[in-house]
Protein backbone atom coordinates (compact mmCIF):
# COMPACT_ATOMS: atom_id res chain seq x y z
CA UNK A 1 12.32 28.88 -56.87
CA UNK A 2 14.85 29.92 -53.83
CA UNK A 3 14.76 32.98 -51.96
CA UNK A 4 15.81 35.83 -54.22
CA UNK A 5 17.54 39.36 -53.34
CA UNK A 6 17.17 42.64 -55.23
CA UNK A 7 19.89 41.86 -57.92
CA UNK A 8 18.04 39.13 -58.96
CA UNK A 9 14.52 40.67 -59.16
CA UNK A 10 16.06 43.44 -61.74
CA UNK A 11 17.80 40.80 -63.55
CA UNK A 12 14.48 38.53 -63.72
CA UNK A 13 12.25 42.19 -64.46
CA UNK A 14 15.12 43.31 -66.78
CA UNK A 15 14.28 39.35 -68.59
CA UNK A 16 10.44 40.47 -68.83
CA UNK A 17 11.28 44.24 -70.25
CA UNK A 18 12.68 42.74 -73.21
CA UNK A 19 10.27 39.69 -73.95
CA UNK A 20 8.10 43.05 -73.97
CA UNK A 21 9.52 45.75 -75.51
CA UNK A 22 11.76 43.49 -77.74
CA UNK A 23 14.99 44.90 -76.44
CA UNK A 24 18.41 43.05 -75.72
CA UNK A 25 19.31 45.10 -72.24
CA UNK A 26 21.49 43.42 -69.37
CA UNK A 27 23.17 44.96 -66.29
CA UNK A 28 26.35 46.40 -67.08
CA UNK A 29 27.12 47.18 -63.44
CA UNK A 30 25.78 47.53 -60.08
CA UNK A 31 26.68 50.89 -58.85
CA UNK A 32 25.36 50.86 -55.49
CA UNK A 33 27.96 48.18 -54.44
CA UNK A 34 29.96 51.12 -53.52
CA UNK A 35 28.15 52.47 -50.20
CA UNK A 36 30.46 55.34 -49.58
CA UNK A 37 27.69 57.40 -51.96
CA UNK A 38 24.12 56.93 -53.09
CA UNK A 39 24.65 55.41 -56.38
CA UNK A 40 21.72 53.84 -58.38
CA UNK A 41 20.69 49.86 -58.26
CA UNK A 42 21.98 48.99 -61.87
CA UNK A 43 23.15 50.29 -64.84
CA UNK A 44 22.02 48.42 -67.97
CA UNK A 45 23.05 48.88 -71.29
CA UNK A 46 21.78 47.21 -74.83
CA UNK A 47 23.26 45.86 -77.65
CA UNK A 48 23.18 49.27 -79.52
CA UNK A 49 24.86 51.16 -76.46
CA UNK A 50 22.03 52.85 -74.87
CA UNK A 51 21.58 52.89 -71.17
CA UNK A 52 18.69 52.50 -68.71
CA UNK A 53 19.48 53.53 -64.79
CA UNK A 54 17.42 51.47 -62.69
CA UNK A 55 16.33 52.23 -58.88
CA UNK A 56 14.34 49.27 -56.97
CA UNK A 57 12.36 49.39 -53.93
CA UNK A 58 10.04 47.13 -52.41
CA UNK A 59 6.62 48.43 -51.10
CA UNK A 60 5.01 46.99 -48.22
CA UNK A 61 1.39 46.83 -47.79
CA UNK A 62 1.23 48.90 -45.44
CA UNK A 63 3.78 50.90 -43.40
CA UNK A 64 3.94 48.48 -40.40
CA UNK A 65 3.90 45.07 -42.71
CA UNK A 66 7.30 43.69 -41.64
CA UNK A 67 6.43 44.41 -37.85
CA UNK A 68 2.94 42.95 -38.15
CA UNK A 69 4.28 40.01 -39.86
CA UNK A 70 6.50 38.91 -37.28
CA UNK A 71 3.53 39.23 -34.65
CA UNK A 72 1.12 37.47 -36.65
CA UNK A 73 3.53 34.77 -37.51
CA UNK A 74 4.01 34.00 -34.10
CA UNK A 75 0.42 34.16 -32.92
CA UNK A 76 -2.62 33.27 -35.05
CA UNK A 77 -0.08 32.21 -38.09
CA UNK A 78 1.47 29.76 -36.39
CA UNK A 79 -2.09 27.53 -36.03
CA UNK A 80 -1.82 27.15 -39.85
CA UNK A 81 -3.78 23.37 -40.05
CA UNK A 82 -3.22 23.13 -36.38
CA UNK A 83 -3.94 19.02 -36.07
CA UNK A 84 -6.17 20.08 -33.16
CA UNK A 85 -8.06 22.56 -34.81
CA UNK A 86 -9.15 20.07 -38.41
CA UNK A 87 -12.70 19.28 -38.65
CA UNK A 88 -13.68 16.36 -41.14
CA UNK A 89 -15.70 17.79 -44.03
CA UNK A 90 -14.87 21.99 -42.94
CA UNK A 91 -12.61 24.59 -43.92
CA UNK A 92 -12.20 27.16 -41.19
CA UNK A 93 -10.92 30.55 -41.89
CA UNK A 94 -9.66 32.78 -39.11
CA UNK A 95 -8.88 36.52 -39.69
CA UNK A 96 -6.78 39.02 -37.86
CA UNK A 97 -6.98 42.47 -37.94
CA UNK A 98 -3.49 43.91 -38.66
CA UNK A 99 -2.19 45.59 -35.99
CA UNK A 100 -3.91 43.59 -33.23
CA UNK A 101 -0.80 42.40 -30.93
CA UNK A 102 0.17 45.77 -29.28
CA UNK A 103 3.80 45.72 -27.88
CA UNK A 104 4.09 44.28 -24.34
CA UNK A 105 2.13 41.11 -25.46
CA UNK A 106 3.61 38.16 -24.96
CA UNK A 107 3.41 36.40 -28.15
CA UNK A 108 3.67 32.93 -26.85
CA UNK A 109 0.73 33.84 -24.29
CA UNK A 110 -1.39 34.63 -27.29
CA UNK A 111 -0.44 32.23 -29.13
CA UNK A 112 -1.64 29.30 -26.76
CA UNK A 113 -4.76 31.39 -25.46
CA UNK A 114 -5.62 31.25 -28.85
CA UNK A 115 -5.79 27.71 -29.35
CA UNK A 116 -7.20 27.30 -26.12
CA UNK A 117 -9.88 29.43 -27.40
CA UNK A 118 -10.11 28.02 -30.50
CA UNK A 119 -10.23 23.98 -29.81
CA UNK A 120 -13.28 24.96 -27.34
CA UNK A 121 -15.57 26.72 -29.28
CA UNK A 122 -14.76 25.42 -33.50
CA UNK A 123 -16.85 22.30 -32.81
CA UNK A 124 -19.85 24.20 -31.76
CA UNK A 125 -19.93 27.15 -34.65
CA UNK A 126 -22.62 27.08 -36.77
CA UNK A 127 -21.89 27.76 -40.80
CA UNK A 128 -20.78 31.24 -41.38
CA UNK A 129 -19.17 33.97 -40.15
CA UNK A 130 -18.34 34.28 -35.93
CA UNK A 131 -16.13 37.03 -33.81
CA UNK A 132 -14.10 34.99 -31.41
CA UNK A 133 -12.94 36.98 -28.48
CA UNK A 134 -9.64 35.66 -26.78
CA UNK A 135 -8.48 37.04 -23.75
CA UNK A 136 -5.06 36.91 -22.73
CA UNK A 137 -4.92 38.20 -18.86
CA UNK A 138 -6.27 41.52 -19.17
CA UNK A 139 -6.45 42.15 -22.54
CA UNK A 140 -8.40 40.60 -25.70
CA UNK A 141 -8.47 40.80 -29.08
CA UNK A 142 -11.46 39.67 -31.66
CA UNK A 143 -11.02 37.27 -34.54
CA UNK A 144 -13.28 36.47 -37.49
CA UNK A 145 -13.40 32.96 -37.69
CA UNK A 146 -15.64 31.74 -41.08
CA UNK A 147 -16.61 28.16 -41.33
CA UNK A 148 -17.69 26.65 -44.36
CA UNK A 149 -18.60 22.72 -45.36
CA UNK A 150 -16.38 21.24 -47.86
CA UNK A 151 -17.11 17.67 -47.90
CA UNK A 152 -14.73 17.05 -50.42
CA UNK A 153 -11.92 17.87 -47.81
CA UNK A 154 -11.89 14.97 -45.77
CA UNK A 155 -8.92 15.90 -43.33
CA UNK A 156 -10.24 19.43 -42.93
CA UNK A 157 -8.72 22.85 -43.07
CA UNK A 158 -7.80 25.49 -40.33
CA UNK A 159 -6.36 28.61 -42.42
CA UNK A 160 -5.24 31.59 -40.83
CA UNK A 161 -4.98 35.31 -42.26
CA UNK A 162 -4.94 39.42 -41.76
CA UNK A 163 -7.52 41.40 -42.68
CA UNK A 164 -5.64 44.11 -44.80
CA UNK A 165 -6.43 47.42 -44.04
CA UNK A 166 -6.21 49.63 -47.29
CA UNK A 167 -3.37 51.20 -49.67
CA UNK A 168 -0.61 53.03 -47.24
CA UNK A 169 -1.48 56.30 -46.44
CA UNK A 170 -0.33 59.06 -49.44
CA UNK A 171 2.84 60.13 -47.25
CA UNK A 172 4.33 55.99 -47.37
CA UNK A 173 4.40 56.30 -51.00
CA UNK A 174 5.07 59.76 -51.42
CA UNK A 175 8.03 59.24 -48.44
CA UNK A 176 9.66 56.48 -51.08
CA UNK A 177 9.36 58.61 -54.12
CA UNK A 178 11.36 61.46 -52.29
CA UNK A 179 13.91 58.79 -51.13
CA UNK A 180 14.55 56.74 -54.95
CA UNK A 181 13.98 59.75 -57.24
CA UNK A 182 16.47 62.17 -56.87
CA UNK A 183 19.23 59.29 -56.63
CA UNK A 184 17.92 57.95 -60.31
CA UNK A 185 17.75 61.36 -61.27
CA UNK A 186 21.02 61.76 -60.53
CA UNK A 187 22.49 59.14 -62.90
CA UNK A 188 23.84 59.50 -66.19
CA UNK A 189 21.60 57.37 -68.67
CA UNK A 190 19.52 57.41 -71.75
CA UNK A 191 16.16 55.84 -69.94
CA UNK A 192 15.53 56.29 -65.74
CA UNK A 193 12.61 53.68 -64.74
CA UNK A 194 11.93 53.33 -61.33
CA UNK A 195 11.02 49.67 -60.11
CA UNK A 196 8.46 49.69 -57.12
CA UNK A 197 8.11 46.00 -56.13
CA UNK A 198 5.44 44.04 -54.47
CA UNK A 199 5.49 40.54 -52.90
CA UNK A 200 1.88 40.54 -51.50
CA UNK A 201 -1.64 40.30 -53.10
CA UNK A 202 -4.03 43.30 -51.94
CA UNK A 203 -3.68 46.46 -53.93
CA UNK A 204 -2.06 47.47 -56.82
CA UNK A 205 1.28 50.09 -57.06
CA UNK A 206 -0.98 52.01 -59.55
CA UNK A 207 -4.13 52.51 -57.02
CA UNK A 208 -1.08 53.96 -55.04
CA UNK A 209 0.88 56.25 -57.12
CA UNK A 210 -3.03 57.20 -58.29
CA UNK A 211 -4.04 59.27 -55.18
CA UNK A 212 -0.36 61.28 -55.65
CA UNK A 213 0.50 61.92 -58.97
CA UNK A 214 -1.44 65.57 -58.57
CA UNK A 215 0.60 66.81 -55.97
CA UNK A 216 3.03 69.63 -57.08
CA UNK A 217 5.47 68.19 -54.98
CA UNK A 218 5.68 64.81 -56.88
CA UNK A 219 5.02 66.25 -60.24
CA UNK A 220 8.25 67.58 -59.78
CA UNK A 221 9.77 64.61 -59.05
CA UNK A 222 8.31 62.76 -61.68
CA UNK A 223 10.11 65.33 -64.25
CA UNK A 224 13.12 64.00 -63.91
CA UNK A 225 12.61 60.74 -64.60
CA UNK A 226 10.98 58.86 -67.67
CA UNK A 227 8.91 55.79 -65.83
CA UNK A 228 7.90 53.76 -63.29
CA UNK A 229 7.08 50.35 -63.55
CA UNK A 230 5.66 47.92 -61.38
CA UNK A 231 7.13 44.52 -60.49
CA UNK A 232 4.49 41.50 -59.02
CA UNK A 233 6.74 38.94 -57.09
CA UNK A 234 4.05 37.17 -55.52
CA UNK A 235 3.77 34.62 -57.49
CA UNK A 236 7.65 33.88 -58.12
CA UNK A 237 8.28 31.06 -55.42
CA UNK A 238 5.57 29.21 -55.86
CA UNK A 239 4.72 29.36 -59.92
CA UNK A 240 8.00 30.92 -60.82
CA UNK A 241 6.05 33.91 -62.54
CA UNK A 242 7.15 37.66 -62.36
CA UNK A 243 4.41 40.19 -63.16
CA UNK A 244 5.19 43.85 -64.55
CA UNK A 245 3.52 46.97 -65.94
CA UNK A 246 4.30 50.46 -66.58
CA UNK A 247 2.54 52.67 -63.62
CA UNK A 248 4.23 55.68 -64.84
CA UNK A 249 3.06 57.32 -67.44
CA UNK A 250 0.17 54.80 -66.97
CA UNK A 251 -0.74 53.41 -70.99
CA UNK A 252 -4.44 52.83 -71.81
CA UNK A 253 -5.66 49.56 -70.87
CA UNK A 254 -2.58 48.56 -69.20
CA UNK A 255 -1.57 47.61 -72.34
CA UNK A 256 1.97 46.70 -70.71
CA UNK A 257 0.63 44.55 -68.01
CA UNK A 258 2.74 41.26 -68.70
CA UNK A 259 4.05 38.45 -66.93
CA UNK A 260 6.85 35.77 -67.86
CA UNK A 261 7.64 32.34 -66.31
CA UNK A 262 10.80 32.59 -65.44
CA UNK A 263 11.98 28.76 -65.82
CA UNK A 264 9.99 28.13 -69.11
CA UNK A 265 10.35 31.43 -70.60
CA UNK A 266 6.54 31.35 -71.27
CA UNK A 267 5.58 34.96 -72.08
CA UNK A 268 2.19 36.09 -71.14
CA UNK A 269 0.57 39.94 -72.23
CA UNK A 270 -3.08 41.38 -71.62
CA UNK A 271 -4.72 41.21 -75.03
CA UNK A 272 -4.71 44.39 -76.73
């Protein structure tokens, strides 16, 4: 699927809400197109006139995701199945803490110390799990590199990763709550759901709203909206599926936890 933008992960959620709740909404408008005010993401409205006011956001992993990513893409990301770095009959898998390039690094330095590192010492690993120090002038960092025999991989695999560090602190998510709410609360509508998005795999939106949702502070946010739903977009570009389920009020079971192919239109709930 190409590269999608907000507009299009509402319309593609607002698709899933009805294969789920068997309702007929679309977006009626896109308020915040005007920027001279905070206006809400979309205004949708069904075929018996009521309205939903929708608010999107997209959660990182963790607060410093976009930064890391750009670091790591440039250093240990960038030997992805490295030609130099296959094995016949292995899989390697290298993993770096997030966080490790500090600023003042030259990327490009660690980059190529790295596979200096690397092409010396893979051929001489032993099965399992290995901390590979690389130094790049003064400083070094440590990666976990895991080797593991899979003879049915005849070209070999080098495959490169962070080690995620946990759900964000409570302030990220409580920091985005104080940020959407009182914009969605603001709109006039029949329904006000909150869409927290999330384009990578560790954690869940619910293990985050979780450790908040006893504070005083976002109780009273909460009141003046209805819901909160989570939207999965991991899996969009590569098997065209959209995940969603309703983190706020959370239902027993996750009884809403639902997923639809977007091309097909194959619907997909968790038994109930």
């Amino acid at each position: 699927m190409k590269n999608i933008c907000d507009k299009d992960v509402i319309e593609l959620w607002l698709r899933l809400y009805n294969w789920l709740m068997g309702y007929s909404y679309v977006v009626d408008d896109w308020p915040d197109n005007d920027s001279s005010k905070p206006n809400i993401d979309a205004l949708c409205r069904d075929s018996k006139g009521r309205t939903i006011a929708l608010e999107h956001t997209l959660l990182q992993p963790f607060e410093i995701e976009k930064q890391d990513n750009q670091r790591f893409m440039a250093t240990l990301g960038a030997l992805e199945n490295e030609a130099s770095l296959l094995e016949s009959g292995f899989v390697y898998h290298a993993l770096q803490s997030v966080d490790s390039i500090p600023t003042g690094i030259a990327w490009a330095d660690v980059k190529k110390a790295m596979l200096d590192r690397f092409q010396s010492v893979l051929p001489s690993l032993a099965l399992g799990s290995h901390n590979v120090r690389v130094d790049v002038g003064d400083w070094s960092c440590n990666v976990t590199v895991r080797k593991r025999q899979d003879a049915g991989d005849a070209a070999g695999k080098f495959q490169t990763m962070r080690r995620w560090p946990g759900d964000p602190s409570p302030d990220f998510i409580i920091g985005t709550l104080k940020k959407k709410i009182p914009k969605l609360a603001a709109a006039s509508a029949n329904m006000k759901i909150l869409l927290l998005e999330k384009d990578t795999a560790p954690g869940t939106i619910e293990s985050q709203l979780e450790k908040v949702l006893h504070l005083q502070e976002v109780k009273a946010l909460l009141e003046s909206i209805d819901q909160i739903w989570s939207v999965n977009t991991l899996c969009l570009q590569a098997e065209d599926a959209l995940f969603t389920n309703q983190a706020y009020p959370l239902l027993p079971d996750n009884e809403t936890y639902s997923s639809l192919n977007v091309v097909t239109n194959e619907f997909w709930r968790v038994s109930r």
